[in-house]
Protein backbone atom coordinates (compact mmCIF):
# COMPACT_ATOMS: atom_id res chain seq x y z
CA UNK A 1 18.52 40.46 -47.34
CA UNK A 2 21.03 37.90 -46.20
CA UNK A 3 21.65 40.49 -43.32
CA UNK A 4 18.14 40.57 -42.24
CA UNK A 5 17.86 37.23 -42.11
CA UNK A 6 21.04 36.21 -39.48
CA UNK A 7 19.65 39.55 -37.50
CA UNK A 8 16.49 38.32 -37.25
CA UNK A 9 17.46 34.16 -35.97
CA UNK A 10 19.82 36.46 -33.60
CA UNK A 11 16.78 38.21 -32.12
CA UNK A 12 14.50 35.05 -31.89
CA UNK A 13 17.58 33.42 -30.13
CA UNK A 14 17.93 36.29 -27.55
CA UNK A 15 14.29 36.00 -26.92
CA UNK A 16 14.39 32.21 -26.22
CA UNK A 17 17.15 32.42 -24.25
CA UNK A 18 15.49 35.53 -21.91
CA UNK A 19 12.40 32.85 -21.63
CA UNK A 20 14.37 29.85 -20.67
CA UNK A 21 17.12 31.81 -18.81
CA UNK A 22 16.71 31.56 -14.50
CA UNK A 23 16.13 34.80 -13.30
CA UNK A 24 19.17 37.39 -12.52
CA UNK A 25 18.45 38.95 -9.34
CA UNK A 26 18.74 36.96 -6.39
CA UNK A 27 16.07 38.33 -3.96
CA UNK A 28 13.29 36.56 -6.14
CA UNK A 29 14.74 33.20 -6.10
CA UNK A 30 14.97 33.53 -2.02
CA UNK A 31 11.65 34.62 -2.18
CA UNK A 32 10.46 31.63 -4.69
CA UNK A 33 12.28 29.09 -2.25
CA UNK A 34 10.63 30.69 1.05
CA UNK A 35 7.32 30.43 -0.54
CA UNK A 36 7.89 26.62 -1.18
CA UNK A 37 8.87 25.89 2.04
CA UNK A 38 6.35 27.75 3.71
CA UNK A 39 3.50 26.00 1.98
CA UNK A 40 4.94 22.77 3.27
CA UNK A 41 4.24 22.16 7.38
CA UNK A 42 5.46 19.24 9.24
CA UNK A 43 3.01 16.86 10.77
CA UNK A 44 2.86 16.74 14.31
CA UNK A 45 1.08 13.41 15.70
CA UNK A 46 -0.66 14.12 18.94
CA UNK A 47 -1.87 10.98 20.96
CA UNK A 48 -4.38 10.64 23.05
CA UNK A 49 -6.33 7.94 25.89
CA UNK A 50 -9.26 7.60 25.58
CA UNK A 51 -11.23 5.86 27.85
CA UNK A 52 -14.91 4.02 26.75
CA UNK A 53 -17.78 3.05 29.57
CA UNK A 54 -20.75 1.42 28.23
CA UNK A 55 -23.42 1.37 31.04
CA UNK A 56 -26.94 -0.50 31.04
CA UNK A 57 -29.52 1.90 32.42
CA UNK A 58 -33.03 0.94 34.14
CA UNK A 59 -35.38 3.34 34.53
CA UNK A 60 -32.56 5.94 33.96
CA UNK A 61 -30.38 4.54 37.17
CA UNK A 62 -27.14 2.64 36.25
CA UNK A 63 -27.30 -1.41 36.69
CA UNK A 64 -24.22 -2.01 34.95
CA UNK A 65 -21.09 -0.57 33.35
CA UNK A 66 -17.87 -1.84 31.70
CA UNK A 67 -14.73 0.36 31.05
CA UNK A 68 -12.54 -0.20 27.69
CA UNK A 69 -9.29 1.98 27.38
CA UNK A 70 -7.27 2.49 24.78
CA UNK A 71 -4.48 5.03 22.81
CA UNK A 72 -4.82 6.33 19.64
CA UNK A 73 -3.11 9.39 17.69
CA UNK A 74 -3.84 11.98 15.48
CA UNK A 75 -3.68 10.48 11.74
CA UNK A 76 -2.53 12.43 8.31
CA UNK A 77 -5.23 12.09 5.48
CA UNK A 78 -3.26 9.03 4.06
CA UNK A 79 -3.61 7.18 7.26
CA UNK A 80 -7.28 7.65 7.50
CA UNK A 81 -7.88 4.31 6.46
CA UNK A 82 -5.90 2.52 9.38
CA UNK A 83 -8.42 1.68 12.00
CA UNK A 84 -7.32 1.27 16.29
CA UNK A 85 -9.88 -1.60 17.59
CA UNK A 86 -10.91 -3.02 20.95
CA UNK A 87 -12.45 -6.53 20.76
CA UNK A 88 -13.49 -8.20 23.97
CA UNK A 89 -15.97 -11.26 23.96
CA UNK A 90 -17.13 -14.75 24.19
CA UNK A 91 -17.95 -17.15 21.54
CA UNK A 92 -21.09 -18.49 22.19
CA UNK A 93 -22.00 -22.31 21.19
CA UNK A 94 -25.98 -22.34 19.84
CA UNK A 95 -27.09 -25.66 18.49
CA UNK A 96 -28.97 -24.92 15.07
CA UNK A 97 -29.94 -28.25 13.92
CA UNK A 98 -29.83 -31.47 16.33
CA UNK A 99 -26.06 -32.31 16.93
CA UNK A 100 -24.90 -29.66 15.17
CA UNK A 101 -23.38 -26.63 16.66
CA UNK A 102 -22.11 -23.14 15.78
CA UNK A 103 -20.54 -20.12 17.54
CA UNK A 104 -21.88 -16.55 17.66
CA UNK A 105 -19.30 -13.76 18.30
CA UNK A 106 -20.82 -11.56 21.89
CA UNK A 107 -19.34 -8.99 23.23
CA UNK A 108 -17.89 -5.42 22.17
CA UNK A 109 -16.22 -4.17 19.32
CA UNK A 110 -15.03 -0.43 19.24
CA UNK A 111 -13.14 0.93 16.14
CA UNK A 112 -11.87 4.65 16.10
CA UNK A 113 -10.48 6.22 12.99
CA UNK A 114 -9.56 9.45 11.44
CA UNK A 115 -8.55 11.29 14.81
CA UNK A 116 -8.37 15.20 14.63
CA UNK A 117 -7.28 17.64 17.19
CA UNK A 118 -9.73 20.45 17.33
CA UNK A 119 -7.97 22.19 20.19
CA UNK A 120 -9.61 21.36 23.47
CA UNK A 121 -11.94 19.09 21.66
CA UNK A 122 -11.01 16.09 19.47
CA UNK A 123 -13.18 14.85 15.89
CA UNK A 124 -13.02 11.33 16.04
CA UNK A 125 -15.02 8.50 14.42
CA UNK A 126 -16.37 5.61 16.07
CA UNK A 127 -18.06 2.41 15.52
CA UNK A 128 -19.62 0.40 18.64
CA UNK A 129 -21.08 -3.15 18.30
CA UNK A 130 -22.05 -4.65 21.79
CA UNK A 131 -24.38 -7.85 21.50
CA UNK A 132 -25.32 -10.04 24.33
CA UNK A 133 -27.73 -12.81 25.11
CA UNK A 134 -31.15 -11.77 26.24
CA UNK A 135 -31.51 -12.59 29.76
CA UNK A 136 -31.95 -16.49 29.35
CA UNK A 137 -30.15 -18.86 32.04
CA UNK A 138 -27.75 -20.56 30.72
CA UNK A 139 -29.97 -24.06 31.62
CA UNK A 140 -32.39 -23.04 29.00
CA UNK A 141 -29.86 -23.04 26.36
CA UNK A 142 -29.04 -26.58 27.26
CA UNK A 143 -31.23 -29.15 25.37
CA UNK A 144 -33.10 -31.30 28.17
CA UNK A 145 -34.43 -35.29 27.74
CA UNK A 146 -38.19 -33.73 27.95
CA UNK A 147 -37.32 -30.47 25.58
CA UNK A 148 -35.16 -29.37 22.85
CA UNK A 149 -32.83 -26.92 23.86
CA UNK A 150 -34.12 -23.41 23.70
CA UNK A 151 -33.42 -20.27 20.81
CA UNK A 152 -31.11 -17.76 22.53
CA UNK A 153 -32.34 -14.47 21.77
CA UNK A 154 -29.29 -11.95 21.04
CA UNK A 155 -29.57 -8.46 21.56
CA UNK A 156 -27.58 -6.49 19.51
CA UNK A 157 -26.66 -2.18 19.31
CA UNK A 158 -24.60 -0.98 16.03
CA UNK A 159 -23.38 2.65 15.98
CA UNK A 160 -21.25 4.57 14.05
CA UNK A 161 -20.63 8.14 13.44
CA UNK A 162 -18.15 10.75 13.23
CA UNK A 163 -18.42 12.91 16.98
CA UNK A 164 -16.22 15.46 18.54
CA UNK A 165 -15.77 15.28 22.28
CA UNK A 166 -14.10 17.95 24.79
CA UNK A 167 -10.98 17.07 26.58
CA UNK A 168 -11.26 15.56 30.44
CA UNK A 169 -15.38 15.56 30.19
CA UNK A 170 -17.24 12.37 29.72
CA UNK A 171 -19.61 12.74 27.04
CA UNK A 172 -22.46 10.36 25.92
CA UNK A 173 -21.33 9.80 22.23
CA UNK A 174 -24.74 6.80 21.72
CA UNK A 175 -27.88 5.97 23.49
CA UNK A 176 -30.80 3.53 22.40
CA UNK A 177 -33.35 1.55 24.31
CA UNK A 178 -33.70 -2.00 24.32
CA UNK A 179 -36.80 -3.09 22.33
CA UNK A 180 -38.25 -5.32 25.36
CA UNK A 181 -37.37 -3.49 27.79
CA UNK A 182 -37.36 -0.33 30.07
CA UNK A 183 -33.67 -0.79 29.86
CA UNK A 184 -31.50 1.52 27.87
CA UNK A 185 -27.60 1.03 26.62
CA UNK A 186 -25.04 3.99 26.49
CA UNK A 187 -21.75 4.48 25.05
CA UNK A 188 -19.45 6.99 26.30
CA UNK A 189 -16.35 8.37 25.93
CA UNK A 190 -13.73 10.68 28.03
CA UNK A 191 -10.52 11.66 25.97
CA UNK A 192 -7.54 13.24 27.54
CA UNK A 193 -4.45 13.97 25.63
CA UNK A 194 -0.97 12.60 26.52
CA UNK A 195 1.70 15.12 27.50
């Protein structure tokens, strides 16, 4: 009985050991190590220019256009939330109440974020604000001894959206007409990658 008993702990110990034991043959832990290396890939930033033109439109013929440039690379999911920015604008004075003044923010804003090379195309998403002044001179705006000064109307186009663009052609990434106008406002965008 006594016999039974220390051959029986002895087989439960062999048995735990075989479970707990690393394996014997040395292929499959070369093979286990290649498989957990392969799974991991390095990230490899690519960066690219990209190059912005918004351009006022009359009657479908060009009046206008401004060019913003900028660089911006490829991002890993982690960096998604870091966002590349171009601000360029005036701060406006309006008087809201007699002798009191405040400034309004005009101009353009362009954020990109969460950059993706598709090949020859690129996933990229972008957020445009361009305001302005309606056309008012800048003598109306001015309060006068016969007349208060007059309410600028500000014009104002928000866009955002996630848009994928081929290399080296200029594509039209937002369009909208102005709301008093014939006139309408585009936003678009040429990428080309850096070498």
């Amino acid at each position: 009985m006594k016999r039974a008993g220390v051959l029986w702990g002895c087989f439960v110990a062999i048995v735990l050991l075989g479970c707990v034991a690393p394996p014997a043959s040395a292929q499959s832990t070369s093979t286990t190590v290649v498989e957990h290396t392969s799974a991991k890939t390095a990230f490899v930033p690519h960066y690219y220019h990209l190059v912005f033109v918004v351009k006022e439109l009359d009657a479908g013929k060009v009046i206008n256009s401004r060019n913003y440039a900028m660089s911006i690379g490829t991002t890993t999911e982690g960096e998604n939330r870091f966002t590349r920015s171009i601000r360029t604008g005036t701060k406006v004075p309006i008087e809201y109440e007699q002798g009191k003044i405040t400034y309004v923010d005009l101009g353009v804003n362009l954020d990109c974020k969460n950059v993706v090379s598709l090949g020859d195309r690129l996933g990229i998403e972008v957020s445009a604000e361009i305001s302005s002044l309606q056309h008012v001179s800048a003598n109306d705006l001015r309060p006068q001894s016969d007349r208060p000064a007059a309410t600028p109307v500000i014009q104002q186009n928000k866009w955002n959206s996630q848009v994928v663009v081929a290399m080296g052609k200029p594509t039209v990434l937002f369009s909208s007409d102005e709301v008093t106008s014939k006139r309408t406002l585009e936003l678009e965008l040429t990428a080309t990658e850096i070498k």
